[in-house]
PDB file of N, CA and C in Angstrom:
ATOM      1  N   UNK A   1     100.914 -63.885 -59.553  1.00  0.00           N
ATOM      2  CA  UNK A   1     100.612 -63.082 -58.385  1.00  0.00           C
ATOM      3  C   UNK A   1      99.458 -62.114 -58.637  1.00  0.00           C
ATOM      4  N   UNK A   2      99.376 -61.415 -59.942  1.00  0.00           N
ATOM      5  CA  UNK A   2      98.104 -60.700 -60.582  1.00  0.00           C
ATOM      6  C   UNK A   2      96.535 -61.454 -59.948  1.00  0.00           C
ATOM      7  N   UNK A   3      96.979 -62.647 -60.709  1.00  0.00           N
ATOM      8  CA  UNK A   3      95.448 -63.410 -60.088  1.00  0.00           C
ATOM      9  C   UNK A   3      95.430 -63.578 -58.867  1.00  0.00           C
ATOM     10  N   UNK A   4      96.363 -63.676 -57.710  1.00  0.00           N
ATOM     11  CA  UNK A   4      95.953 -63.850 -56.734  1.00  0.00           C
ATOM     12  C   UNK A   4      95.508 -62.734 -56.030  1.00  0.00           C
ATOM     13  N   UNK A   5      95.838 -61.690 -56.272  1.00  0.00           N
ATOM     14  CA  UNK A   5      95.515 -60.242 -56.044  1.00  0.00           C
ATOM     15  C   UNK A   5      94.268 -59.795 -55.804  1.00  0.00           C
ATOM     16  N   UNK A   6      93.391 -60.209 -57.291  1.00  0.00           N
ATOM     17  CA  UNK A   6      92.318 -59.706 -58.292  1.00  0.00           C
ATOM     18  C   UNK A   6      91.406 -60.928 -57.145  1.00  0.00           C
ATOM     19  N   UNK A   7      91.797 -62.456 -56.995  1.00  0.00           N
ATOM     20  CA  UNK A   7      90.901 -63.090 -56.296  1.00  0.00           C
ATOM     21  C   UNK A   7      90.794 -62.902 -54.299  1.00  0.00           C
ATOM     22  N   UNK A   8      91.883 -61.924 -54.263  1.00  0.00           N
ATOM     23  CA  UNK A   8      91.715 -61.643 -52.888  1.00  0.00           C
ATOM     24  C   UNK A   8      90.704 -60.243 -52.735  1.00  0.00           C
ATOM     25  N   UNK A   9      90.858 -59.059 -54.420  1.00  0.00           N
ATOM     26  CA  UNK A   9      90.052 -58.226 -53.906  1.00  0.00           C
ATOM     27  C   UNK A   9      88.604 -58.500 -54.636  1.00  0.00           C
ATOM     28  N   UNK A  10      88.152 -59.437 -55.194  1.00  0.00           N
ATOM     29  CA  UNK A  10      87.300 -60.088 -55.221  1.00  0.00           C
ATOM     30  C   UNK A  10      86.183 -60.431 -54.111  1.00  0.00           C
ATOM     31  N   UNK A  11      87.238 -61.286 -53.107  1.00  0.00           N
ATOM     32  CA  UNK A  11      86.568 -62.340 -52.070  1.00  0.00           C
ATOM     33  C   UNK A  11      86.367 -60.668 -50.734  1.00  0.00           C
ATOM     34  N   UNK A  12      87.118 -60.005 -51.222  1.00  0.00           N
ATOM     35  CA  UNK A  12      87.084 -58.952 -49.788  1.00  0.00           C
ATOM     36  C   UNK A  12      85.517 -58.107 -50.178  1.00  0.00           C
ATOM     37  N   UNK A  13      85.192 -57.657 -51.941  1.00  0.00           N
ATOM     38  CA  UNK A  13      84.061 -57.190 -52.077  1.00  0.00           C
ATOM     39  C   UNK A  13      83.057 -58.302 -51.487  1.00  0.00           C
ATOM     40  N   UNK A  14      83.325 -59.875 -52.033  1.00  0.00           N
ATOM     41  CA  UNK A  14      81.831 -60.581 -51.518  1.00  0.00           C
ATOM     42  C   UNK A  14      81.542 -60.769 -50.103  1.00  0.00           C
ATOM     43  N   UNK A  15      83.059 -60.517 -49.221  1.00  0.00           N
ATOM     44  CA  UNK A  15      82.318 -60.088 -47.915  1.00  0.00           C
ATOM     45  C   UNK A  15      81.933 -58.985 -47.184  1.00  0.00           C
ATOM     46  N   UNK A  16      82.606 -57.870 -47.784  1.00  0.00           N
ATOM     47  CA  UNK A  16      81.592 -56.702 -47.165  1.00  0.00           C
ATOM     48  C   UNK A  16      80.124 -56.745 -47.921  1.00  0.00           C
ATOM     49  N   UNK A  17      79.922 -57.260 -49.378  1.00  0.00           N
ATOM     50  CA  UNK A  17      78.405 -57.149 -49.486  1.00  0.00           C
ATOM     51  C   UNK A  17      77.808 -58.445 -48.747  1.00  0.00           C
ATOM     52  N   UNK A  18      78.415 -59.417 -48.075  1.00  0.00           N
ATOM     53  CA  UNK A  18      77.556 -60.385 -46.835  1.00  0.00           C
ATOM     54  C   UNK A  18      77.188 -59.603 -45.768  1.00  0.00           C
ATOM     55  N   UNK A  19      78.427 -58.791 -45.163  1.00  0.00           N
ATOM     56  CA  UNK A  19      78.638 -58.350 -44.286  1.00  0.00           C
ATOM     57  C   UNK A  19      77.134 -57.561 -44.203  1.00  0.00           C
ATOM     58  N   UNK A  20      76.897 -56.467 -44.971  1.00  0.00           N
ATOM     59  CA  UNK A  20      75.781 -55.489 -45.471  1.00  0.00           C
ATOM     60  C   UNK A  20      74.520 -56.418 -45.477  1.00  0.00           C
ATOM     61  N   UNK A  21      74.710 -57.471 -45.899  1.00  0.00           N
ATOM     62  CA  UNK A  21      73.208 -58.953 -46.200  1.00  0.00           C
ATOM     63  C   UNK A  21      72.971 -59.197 -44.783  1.00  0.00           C
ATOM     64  N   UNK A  22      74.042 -59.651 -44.141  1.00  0.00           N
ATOM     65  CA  UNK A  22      74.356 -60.280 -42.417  1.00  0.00           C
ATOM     66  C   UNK A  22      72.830 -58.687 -41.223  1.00  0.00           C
ATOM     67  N   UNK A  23      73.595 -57.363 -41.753  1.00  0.00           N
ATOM     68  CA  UNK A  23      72.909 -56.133 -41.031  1.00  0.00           C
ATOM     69  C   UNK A  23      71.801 -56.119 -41.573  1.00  0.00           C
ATOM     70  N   UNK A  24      71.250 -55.638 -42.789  1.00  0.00           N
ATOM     71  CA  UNK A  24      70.149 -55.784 -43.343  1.00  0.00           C
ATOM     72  C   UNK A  24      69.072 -56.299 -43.666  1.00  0.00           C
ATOM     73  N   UNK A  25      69.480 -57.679 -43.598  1.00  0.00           N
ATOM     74  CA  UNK A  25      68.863 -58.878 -43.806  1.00  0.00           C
ATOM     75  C   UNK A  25      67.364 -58.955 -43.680  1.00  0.00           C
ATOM     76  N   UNK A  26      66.390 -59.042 -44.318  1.00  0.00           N
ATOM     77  CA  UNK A  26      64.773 -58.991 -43.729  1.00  0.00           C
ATOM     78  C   UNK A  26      64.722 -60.226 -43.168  1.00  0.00           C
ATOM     79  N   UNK A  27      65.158 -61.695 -43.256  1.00  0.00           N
ATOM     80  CA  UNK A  27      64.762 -62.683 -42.025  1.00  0.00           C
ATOM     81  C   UNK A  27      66.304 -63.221 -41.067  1.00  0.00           C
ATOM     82  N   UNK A  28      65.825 -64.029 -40.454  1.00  0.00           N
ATOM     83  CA  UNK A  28      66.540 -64.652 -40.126  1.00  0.00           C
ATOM     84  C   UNK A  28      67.756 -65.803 -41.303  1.00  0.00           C
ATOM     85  N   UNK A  29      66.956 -66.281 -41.948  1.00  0.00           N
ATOM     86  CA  UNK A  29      67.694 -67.062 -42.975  1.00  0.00           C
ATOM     87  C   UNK A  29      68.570 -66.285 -43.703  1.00  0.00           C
ATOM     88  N   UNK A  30      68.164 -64.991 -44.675  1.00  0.00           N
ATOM     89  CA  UNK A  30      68.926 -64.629 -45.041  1.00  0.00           C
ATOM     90  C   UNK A  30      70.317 -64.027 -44.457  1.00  0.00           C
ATOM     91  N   UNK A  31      70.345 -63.785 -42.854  1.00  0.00           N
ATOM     92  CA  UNK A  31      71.295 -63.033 -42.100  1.00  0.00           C
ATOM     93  C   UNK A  31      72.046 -64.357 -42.123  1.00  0.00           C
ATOM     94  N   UNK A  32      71.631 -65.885 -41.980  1.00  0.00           N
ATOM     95  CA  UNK A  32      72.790 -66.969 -41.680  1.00  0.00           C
ATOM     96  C   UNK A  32      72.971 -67.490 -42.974  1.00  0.00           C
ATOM     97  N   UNK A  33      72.682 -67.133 -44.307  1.00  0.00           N
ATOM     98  CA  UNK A  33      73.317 -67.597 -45.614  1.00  0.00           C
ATOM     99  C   UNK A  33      74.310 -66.378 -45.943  1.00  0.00           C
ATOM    100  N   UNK A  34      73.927 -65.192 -45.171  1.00  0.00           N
ATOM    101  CA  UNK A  34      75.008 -64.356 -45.302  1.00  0.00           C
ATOM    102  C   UNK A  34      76.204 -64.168 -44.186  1.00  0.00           C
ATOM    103  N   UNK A  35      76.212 -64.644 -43.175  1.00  0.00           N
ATOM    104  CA  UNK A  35      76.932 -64.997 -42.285  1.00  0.00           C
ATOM    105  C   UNK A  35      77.873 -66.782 -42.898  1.00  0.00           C
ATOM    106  N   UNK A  36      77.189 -67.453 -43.980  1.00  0.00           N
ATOM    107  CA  UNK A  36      77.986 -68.085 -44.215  1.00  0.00           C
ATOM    108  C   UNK A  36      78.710 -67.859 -45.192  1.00  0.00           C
ATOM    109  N   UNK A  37      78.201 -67.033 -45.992  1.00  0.00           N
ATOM    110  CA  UNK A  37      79.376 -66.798 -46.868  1.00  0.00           C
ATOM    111  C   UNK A  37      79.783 -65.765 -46.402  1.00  0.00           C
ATOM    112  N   UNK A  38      79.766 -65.277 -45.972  1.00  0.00           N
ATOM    113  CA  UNK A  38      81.333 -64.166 -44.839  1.00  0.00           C
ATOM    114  C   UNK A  38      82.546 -65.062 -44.392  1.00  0.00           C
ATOM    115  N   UNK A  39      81.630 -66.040 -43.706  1.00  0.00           N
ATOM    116  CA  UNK A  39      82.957 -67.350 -43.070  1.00  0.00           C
ATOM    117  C   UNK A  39      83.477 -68.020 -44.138  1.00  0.00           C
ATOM    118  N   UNK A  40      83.233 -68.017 -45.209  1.00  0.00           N
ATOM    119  CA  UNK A  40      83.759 -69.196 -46.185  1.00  0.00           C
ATOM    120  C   UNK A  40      84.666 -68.129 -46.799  1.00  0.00           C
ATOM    121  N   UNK A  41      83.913 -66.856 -47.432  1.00  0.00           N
ATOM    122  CA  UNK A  41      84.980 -66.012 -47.763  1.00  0.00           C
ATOM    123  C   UNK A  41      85.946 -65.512 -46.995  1.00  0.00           C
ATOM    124  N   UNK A  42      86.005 -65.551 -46.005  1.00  0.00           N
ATOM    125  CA  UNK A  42      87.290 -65.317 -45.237  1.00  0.00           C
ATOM    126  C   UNK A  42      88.349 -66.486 -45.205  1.00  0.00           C
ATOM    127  N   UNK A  43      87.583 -67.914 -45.542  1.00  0.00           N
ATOM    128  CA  UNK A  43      88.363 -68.714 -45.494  1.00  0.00           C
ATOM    129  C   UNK A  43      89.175 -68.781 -46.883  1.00  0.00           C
ATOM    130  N   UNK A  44      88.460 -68.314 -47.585  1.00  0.00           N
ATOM    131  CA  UNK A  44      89.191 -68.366 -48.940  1.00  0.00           C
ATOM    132  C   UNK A  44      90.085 -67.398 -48.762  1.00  0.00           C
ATOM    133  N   UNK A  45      90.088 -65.987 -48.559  1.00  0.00           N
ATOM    134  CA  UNK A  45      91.282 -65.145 -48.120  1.00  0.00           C
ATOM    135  C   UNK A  45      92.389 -65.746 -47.574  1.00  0.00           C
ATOM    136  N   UNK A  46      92.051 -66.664 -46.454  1.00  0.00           N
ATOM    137  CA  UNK A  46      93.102 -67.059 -45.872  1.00  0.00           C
ATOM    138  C   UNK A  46      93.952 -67.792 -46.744  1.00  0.00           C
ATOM    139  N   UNK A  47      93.427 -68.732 -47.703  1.00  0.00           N
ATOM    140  CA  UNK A  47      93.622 -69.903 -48.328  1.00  0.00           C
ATOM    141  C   UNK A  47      94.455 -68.826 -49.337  1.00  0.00           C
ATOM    142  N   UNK A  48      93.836 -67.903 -49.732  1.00  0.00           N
ATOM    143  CA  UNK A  48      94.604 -67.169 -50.793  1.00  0.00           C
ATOM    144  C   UNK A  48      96.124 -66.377 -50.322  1.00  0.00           C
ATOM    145  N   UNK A  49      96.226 -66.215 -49.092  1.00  0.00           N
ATOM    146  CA  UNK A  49      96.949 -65.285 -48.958  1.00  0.00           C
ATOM    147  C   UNK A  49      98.368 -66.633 -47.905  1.00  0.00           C
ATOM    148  N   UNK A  50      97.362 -67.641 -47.858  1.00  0.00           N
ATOM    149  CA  UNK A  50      98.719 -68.873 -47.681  1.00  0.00           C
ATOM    150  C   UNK A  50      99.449 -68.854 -48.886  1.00  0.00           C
ATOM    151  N   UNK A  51      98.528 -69.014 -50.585  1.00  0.00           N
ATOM    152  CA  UNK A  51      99.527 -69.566 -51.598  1.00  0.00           C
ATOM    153  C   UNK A  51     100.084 -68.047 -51.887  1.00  0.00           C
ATOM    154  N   UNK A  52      99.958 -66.932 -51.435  1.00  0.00           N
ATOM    155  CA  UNK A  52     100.249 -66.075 -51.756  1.00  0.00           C
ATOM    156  C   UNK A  52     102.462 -66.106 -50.762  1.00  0.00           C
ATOM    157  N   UNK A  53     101.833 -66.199 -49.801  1.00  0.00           N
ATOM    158  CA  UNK A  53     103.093 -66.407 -48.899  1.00  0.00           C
ATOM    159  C   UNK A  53     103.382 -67.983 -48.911  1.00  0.00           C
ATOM    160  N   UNK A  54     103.303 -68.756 -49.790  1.00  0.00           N
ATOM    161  CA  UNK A  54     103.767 -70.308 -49.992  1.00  0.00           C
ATOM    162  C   UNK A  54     104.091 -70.745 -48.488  1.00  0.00           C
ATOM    163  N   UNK A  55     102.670 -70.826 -47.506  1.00  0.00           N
ATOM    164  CA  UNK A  55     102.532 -71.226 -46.512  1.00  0.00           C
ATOM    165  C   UNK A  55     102.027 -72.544 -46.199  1.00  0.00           C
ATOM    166  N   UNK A  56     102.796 -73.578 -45.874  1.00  0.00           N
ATOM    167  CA  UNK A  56     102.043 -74.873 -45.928  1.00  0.00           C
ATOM    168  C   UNK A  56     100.970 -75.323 -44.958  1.00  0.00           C
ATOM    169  N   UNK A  57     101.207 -74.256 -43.531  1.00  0.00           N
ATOM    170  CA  UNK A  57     100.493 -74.614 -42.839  1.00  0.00           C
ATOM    171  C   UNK A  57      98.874 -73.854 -43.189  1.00  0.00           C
ATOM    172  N   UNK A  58      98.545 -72.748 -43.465  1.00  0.00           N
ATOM    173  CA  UNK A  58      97.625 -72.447 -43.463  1.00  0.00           C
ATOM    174  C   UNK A  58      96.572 -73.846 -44.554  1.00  0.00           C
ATOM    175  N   UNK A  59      96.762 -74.738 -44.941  1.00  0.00           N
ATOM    176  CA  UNK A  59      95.870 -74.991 -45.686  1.00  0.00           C
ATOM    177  C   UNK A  59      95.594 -75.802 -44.905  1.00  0.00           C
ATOM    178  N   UNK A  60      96.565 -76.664 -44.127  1.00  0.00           N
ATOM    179  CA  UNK A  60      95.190 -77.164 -42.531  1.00  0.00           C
ATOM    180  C   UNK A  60      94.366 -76.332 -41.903  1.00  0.00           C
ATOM    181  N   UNK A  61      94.946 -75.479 -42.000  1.00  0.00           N
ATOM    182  CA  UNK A  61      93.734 -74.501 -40.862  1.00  0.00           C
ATOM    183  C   UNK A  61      92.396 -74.219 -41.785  1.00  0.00           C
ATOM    184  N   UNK A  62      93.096 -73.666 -42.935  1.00  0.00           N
ATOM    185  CA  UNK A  62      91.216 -74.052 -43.758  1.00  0.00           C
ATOM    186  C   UNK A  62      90.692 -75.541 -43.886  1.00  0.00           C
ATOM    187  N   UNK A  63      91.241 -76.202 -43.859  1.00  0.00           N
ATOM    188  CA  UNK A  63      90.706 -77.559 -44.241  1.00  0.00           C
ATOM    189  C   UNK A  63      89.810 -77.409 -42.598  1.00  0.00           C
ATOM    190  N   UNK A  64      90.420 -77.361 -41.563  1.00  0.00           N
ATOM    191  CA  UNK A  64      89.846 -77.461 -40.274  1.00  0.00           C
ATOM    192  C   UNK A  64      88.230 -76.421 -40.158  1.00  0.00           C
ATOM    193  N   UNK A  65      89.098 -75.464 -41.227  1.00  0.00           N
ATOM    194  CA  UNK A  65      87.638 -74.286 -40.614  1.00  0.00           C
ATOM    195  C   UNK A  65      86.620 -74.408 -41.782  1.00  0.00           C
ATOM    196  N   UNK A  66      86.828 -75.159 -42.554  1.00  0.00           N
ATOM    197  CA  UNK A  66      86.094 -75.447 -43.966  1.00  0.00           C
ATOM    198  C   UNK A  66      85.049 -76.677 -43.242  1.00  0.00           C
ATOM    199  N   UNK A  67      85.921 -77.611 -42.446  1.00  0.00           N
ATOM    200  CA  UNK A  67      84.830 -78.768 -41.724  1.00  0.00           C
ATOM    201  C   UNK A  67      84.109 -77.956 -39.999  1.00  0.00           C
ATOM    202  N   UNK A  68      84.291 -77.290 -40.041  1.00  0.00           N
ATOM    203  CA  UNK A  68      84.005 -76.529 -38.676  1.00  0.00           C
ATOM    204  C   UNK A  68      82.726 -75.848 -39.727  1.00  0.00           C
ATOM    205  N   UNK A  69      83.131 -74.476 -40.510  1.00  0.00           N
ATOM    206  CA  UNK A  69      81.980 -74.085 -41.168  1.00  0.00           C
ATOM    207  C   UNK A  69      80.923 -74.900 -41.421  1.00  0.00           C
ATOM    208  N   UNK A  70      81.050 -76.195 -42.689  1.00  0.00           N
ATOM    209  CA  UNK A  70      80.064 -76.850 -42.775  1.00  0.00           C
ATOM    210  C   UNK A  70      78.888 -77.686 -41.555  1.00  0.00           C
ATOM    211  N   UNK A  71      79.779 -78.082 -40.584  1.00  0.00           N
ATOM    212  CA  UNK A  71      79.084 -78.178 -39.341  1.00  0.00           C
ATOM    213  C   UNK A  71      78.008 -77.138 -39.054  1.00  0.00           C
ATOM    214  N   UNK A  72      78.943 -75.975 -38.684  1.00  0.00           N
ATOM    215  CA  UNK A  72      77.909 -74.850 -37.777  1.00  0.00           C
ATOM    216  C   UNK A  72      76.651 -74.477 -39.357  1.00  0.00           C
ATOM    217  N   UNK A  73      76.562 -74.702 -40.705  1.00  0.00           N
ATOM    218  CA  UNK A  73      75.976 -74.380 -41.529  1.00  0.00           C
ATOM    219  C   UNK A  73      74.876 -75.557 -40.813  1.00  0.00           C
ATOM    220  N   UNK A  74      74.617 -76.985 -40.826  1.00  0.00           N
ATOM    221  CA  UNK A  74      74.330 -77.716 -41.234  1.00  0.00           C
ATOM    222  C   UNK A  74      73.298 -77.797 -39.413  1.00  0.00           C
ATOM    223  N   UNK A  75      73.623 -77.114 -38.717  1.00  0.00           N
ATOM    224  CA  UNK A  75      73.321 -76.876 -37.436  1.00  0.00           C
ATOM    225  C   UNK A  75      72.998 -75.848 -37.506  1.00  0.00           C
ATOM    226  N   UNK A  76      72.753 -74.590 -37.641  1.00  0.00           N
ATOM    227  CA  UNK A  76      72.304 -73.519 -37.780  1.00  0.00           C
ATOM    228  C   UNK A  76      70.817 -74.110 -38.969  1.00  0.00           C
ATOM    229  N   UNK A  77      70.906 -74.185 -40.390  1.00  0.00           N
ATOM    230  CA  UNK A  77      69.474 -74.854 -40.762  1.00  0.00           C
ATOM    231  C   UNK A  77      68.847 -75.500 -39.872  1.00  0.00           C
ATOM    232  N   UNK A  78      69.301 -76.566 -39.409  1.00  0.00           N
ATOM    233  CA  UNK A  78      68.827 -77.093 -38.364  1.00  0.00           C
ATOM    234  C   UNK A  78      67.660 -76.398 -36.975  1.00  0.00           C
ATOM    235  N   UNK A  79      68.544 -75.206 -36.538  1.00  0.00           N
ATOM    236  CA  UNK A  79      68.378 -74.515 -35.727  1.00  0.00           C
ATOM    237  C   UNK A  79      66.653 -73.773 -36.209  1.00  0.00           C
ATOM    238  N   UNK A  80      66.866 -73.184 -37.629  1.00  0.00           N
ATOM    239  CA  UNK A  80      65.945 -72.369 -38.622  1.00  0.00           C
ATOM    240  C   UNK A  80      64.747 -72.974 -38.415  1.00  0.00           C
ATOM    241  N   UNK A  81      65.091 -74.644 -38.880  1.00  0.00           N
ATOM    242  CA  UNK A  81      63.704 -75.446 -39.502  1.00  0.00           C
ATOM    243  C   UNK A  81      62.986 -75.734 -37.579  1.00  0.00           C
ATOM    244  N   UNK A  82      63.590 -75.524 -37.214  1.00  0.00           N
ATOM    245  CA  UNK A  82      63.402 -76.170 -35.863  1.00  0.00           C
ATOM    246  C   UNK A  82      63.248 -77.824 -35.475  1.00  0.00           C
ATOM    247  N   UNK A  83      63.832 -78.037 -36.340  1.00  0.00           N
ATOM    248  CA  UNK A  83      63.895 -79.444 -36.258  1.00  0.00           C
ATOM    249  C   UNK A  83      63.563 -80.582 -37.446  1.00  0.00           C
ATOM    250  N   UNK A  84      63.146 -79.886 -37.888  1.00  0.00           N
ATOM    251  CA  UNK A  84      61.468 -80.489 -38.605  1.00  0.00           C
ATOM    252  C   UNK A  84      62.654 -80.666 -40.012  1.00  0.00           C
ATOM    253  N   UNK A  85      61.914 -81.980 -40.507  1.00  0.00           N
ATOM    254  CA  UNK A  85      62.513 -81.973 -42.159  1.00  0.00           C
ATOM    255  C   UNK A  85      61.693 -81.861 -43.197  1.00  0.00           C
TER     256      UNK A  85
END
C-alpha cells in the first residue's frame, strides 16, 4: 500500500507541473503535450486508486480512456501539423 501511495503522490506532482506547462506554455504544442500528460496522469490515478480499492471495474474505464486519449493525441498532432506529414 506504501507504493501505491508514493505512486499516487507522484502522478498528482506530474500533473500539477502539466497543469502549470498546459497555462504557461510558450506554443501551442507544448500546451497539448502538456494537456496530454495531465490526461494520462489522471488516468493513471485512476488506475492506481482502482488497485488501491481492488476495483475491477475501473480498469475498463482506463483501458476505454487510455484508447480515447490516444485518439484525441493522434488528432490533435494532426490538428498542429495541419495536415501535412
Amino acid at each position: 500500500m506504501i507504493g501505491i501511495d508514493i505512486g499516487l503522490g507522484l502522478l498528482v506532482v506530474a500533473c500539477l507541473a502539466s497543469t502549470y506547462r498546459m497555462i504557461a506554455g510558450p506554443s501551442e504544442a507544448d500546451r497539448v503535450v502538456a494537456a496530454d500528460l495531465l490526461f494520462f496522469g489522471m488516468i493513471g490515478i485512476i488506475a492506481l486508486v482502482g488497485v488501491r480499492m481492488a476495483s475491477a471495474a475501473t480498469f475498463d474505464l482506463v483501458l476505454v480512456a487510455s484508447v480515447v486519449g490516444f485518439l484525441a493525441t493522434l488528432s490533435l498532432a494532426r490538428a498542429l501539423t495541419r495536415g501535412t506529414r
